[in-house]
C-alpha atoms as a PDB file:
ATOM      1  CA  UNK A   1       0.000   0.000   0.000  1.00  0.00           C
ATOM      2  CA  UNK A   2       1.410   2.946  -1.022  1.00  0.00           C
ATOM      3  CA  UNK A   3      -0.893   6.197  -1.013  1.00  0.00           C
ATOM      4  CA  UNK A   4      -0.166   7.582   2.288  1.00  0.00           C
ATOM      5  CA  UNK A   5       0.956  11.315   2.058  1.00  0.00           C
ATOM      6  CA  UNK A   6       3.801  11.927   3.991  1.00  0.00           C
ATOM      7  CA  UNK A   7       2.886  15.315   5.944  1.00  0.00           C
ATOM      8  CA  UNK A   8       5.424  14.341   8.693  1.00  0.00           C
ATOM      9  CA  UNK A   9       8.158  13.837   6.028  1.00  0.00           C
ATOM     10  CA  UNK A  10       7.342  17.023   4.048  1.00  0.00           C
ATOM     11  CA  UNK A  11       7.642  15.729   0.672  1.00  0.00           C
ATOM     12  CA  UNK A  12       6.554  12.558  -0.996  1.00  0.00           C
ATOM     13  CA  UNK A  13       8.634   9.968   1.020  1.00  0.00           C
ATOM     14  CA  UNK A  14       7.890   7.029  -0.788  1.00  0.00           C
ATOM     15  CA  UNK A  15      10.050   8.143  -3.717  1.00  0.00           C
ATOM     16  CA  UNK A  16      12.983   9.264  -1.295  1.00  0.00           C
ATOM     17  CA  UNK A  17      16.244   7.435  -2.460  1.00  0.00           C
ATOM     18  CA  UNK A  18      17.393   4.779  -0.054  1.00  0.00           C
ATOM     19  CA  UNK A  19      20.143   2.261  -0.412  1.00  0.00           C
ATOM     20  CA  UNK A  20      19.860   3.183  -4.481  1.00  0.00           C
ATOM     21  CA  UNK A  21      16.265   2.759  -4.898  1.00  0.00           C
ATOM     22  CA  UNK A  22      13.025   4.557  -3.660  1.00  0.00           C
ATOM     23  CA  UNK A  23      12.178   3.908  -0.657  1.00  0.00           C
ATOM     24  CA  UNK A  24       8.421   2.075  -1.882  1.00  0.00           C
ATOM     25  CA  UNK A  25      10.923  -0.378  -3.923  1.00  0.00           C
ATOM     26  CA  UNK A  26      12.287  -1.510  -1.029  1.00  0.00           C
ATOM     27  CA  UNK A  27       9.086  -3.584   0.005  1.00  0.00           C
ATOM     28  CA  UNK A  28       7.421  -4.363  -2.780  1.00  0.00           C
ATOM     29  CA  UNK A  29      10.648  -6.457  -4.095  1.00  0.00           C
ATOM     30  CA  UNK A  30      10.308  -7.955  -0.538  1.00  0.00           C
ATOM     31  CA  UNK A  31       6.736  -9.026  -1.437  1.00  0.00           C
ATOM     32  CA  UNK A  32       8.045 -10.590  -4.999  1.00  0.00           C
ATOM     33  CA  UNK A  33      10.649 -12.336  -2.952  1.00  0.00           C
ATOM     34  CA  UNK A  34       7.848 -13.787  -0.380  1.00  0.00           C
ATOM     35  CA  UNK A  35       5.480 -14.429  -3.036  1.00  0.00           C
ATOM     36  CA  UNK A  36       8.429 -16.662  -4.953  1.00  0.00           C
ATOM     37  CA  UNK A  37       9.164 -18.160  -2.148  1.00  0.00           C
ATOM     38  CA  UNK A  38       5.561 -19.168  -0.848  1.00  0.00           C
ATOM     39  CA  UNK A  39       5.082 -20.435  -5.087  1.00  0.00           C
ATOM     40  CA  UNK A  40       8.201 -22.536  -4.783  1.00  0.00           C
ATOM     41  CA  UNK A  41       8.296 -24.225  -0.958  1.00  0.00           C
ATOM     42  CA  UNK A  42       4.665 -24.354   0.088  1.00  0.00           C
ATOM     43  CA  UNK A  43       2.646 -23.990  -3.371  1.00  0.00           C
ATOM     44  CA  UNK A  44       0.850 -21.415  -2.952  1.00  0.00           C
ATOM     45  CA  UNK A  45      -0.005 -19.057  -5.092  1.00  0.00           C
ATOM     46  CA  UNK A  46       0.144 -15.373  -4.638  1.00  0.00           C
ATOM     47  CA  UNK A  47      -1.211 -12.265  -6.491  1.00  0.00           C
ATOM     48  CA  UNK A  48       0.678  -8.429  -6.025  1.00  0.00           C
ATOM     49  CA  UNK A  49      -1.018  -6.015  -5.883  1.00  0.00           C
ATOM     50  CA  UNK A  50       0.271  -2.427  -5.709  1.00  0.00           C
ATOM     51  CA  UNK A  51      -2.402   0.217  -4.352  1.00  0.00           C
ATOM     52  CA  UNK A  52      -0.989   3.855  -4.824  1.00  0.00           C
ATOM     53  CA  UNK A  53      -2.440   7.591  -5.354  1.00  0.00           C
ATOM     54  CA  UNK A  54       0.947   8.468  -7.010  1.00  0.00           C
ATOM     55  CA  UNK A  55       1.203   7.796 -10.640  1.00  0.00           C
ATOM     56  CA  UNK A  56       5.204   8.076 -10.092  1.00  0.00           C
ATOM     57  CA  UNK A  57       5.077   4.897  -7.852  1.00  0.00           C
ATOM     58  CA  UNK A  58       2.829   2.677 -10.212  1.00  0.00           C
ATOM     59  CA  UNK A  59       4.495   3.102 -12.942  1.00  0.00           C
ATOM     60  CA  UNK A  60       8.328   3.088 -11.485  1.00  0.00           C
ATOM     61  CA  UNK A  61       8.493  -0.410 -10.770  1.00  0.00           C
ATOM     62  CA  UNK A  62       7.370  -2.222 -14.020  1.00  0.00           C
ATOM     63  CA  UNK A  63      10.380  -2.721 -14.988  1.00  0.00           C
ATOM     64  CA  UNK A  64      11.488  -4.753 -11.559  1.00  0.00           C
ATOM     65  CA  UNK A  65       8.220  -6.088 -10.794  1.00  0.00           C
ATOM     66  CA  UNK A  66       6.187  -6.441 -14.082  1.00  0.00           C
ATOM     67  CA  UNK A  67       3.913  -9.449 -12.534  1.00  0.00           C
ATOM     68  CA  UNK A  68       2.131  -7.070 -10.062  1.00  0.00           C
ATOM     69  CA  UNK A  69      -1.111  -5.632 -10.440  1.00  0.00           C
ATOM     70  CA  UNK A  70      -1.522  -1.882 -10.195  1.00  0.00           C
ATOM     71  CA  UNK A  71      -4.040   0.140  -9.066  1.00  0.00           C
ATOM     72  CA  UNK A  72      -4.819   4.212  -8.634  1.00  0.00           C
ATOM     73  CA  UNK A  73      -6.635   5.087  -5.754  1.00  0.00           C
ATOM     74  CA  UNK A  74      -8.153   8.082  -5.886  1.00  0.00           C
ATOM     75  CA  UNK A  75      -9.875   7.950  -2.255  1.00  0.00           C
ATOM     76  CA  UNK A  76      -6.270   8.171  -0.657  1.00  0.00           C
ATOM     77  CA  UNK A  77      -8.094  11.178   1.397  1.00  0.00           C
ATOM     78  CA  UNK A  78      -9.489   8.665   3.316  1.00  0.00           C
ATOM     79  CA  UNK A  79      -6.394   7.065   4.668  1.00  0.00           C
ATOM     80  CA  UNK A  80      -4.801   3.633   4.916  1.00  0.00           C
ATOM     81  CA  UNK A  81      -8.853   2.315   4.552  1.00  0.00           C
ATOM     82  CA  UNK A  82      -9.285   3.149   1.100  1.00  0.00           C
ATOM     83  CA  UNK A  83      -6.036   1.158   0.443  1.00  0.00           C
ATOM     84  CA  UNK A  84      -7.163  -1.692   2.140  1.00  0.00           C
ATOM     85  CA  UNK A  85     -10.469  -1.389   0.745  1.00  0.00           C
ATOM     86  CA  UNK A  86      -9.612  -1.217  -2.961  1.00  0.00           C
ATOM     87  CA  UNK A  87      -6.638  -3.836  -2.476  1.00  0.00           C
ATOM     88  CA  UNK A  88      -9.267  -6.449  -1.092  1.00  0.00           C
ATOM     89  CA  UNK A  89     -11.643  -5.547  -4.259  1.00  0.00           C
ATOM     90  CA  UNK A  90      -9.492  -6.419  -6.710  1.00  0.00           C
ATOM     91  CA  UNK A  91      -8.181  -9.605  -5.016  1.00  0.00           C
ATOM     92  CA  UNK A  92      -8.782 -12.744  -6.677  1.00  0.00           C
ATOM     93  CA  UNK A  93     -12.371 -14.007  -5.817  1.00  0.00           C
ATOM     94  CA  UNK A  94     -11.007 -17.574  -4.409  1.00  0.00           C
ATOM     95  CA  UNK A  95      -8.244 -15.642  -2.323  1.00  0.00           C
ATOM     96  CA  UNK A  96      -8.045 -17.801   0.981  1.00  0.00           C
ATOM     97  CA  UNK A  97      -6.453 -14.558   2.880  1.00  0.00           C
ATOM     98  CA  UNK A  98      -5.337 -11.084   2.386  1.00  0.00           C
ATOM     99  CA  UNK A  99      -2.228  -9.524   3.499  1.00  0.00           C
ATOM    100  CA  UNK A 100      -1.269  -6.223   3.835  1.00  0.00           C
ATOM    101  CA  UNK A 101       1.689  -4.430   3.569  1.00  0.00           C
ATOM    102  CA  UNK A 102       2.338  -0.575   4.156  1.00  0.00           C
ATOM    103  CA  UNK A 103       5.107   0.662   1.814  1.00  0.00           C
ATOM    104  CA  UNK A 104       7.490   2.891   3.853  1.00  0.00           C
ATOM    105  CA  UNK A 105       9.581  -0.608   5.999  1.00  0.00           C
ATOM    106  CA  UNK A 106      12.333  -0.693   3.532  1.00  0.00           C
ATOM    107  CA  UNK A 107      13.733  -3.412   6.235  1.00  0.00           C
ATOM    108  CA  UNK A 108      11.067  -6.078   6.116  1.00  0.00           C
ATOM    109  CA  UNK A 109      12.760  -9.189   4.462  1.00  0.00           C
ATOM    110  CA  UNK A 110      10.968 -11.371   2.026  1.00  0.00           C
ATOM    111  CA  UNK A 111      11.649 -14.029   3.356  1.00  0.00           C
ATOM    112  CA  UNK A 112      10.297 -13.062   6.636  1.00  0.00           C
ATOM    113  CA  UNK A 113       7.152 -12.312   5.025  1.00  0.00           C
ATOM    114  CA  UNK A 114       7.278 -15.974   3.538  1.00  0.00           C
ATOM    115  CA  UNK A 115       7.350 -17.676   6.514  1.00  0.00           C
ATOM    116  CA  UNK A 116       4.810 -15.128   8.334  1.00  0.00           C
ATOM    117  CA  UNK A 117       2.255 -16.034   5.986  1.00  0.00           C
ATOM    118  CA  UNK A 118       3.159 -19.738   5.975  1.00  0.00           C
ATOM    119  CA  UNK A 119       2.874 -20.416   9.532  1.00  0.00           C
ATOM    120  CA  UNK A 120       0.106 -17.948   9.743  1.00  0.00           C
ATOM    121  CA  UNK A 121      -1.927 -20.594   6.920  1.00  0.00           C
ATOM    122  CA  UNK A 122      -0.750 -23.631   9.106  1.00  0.00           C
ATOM    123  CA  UNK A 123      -2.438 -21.893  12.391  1.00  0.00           C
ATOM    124  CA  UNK A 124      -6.131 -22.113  13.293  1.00  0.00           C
ATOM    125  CA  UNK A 125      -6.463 -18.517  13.563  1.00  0.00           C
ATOM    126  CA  UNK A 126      -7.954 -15.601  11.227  1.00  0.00           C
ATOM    127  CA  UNK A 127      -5.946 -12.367  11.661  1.00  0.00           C
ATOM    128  CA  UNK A 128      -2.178 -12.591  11.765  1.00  0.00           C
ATOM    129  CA  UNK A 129       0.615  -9.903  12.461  1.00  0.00           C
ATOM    130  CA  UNK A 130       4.067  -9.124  13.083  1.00  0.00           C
ATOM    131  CA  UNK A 131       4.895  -7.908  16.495  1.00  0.00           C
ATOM    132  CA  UNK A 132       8.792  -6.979  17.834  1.00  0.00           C
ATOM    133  CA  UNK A 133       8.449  -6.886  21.373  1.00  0.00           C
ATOM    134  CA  UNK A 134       5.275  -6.811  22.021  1.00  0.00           C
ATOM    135  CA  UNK A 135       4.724  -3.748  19.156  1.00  0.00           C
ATOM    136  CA  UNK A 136       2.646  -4.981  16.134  1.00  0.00           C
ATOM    137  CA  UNK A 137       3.600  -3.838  13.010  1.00  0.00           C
ATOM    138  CA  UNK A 138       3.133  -4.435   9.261  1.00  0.00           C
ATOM    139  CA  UNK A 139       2.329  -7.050   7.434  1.00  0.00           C
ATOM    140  CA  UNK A 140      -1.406  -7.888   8.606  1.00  0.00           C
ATOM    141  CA  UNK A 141      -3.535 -11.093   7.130  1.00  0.00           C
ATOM    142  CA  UNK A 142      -6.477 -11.861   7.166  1.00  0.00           C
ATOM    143  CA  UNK A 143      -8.677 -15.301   6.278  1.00  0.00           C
ATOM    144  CA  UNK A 144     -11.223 -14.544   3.618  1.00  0.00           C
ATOM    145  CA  UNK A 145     -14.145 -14.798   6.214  1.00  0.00           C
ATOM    146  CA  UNK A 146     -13.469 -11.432   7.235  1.00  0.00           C
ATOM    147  CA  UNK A 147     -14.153 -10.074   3.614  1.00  0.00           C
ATOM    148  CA  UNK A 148     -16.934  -8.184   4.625  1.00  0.00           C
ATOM    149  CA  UNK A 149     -15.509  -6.364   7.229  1.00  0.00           C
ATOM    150  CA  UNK A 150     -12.627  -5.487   5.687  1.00  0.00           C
ATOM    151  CA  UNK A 151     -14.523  -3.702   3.081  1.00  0.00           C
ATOM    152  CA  UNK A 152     -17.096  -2.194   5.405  1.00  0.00           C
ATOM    153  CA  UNK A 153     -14.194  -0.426   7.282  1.00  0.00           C
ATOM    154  CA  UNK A 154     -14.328   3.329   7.817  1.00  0.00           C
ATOM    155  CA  UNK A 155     -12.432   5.646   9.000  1.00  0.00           C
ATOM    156  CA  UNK A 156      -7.987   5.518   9.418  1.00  0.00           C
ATOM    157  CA  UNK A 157      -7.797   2.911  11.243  1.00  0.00           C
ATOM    158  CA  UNK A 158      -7.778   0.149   9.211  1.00  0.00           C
ATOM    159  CA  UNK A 159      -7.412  -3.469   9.859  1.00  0.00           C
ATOM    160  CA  UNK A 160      -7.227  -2.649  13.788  1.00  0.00           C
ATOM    161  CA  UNK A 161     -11.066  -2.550  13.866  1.00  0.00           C
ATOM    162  CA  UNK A 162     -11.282  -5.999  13.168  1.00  0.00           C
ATOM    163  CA  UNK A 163      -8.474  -6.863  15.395  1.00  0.00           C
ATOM    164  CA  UNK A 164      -9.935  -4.925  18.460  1.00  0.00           C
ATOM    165  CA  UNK A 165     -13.261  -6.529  17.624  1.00  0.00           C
ATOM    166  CA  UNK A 166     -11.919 -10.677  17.383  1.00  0.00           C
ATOM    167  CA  UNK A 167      -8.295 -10.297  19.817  1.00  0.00           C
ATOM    168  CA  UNK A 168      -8.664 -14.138  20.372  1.00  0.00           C
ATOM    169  CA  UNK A 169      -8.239 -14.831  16.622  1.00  0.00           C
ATOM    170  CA  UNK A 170      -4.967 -12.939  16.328  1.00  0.00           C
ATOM    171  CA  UNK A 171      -2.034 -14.630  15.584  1.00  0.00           C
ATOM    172  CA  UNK A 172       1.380 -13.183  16.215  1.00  0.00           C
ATOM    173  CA  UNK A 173       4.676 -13.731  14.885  1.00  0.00           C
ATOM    174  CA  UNK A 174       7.965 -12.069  16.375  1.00  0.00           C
ATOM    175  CA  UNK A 175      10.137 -10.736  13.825  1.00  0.00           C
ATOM    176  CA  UNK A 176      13.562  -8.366  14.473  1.00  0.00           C
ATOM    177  CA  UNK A 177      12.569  -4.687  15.811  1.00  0.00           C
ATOM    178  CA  UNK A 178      14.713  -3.508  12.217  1.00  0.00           C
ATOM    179  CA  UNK A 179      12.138  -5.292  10.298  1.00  0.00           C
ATOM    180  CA  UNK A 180       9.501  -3.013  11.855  1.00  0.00           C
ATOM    181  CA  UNK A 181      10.761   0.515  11.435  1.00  0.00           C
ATOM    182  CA  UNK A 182       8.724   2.819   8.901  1.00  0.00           C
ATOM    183  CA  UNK A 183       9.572   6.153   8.116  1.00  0.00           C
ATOM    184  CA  UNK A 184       7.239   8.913   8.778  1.00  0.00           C
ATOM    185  CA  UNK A 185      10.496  11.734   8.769  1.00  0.00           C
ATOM    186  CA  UNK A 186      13.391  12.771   7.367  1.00  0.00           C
ATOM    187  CA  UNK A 187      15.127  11.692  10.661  1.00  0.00           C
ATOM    188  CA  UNK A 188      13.843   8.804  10.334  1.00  0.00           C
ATOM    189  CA  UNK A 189      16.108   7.899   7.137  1.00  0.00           C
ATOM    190  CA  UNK A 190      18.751   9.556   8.267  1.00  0.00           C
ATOM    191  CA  UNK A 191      19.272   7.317  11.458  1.00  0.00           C
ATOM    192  CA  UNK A 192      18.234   4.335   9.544  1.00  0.00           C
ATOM    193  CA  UNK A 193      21.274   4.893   7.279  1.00  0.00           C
ATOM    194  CA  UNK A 194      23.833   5.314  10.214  1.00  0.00           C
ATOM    195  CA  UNK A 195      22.273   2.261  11.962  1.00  0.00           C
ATOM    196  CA  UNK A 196      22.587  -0.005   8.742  1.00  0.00           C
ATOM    197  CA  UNK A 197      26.481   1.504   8.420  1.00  0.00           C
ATOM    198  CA  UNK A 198      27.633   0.415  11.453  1.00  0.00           C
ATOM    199  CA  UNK A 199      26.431  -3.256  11.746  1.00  0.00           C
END
């Protein structure tokens, strides 16, 4: 998902260079990665889909990732909900769960994501997340049974609704705090970069 707008960054933070590519690059080559992965070792099949309100970011990464599916979303006034809400749409009909993604962890590994959603499929439970001590983070699934709600949501606050309303379906998985970090401003980056250069 990328068509948040950055007011804390300033500019459009999505396109920021990091490590040699913008910074939305960073995770949607993490989701090819997971999605080749989950193909190869578990046989399941997965579909990308890019949401985004900036034409810049849709059409940037065809080159890298031709195979996903893009999408504008013009109701990016209305927060990380219209994302989710437009992403769940267009998802394939038979989708057995939905995952989201948030586009500004440049640090979230693919194959972390692989294995989130593959032990997330082999639990009992219908919402999944990331956590790093005890903070949840992005990616979120969720089994198709919650279909409805999803796209009934309202407000900024996506998937957390749902989460709030069933907390003894949630399934967690602990990933490494790095994994977890988003940029929301410029300082952000910055001690990203000087935290990556000395480890």
């Amino acid at each position: 998902m990328a068509s948040g707008f950055g007011k804390r960054y300033g500019t459009n933070k999505l396109i920021t260079e990091f490590r040699g590519e913008p910074l939305y690059l960073h995770g949607l080559l993490s989701l090819q990665k997971a999605a080749k992965l989950l193909e190869k070792t578990e046989k399941i099949n997965c579909q990308l889909i890019l949401i985004s309100q900036y034409e810049r970011v849709l059409s940037g990464s065809v080159e890298q990732v031709p195979e996903a599916e893009r999408f504008f979303n013009e109701d990016s006034d209305q927060g990380i909900t219209a994302s989710i809400k437009l992403g769940t749409e267009v998802a394939w009909d038979n989708a057995d769960a939905y995952l989201y993604f948030v586009a500004d962890q440049p640090c979230m590994a693919g194959e972390t994501i692989a294995r989130f959603v593959s032990e997330f499929m082999k639990s009992k439970k219908g919402i999944g997340c990331v956590c790093a001590k005890g903070h949840r983070g992005s990616p979120n699934i969720f089994r198709r049974r919650y279909k409805k709600e999803l796209l009934a949501l309202e407000g900024d606050q996506g998937g957390r609704q749902i989460m709030q309303k069933y907390p003894q379906e949630i399934w967690m998985m602990e990933v490494d705090e790095r994994e977890l970090k988003d940029i929301d401003q410029p300082a952000d980056l910055t001690a990203l970069r000087l935290e990556l250069e000395n480890t």
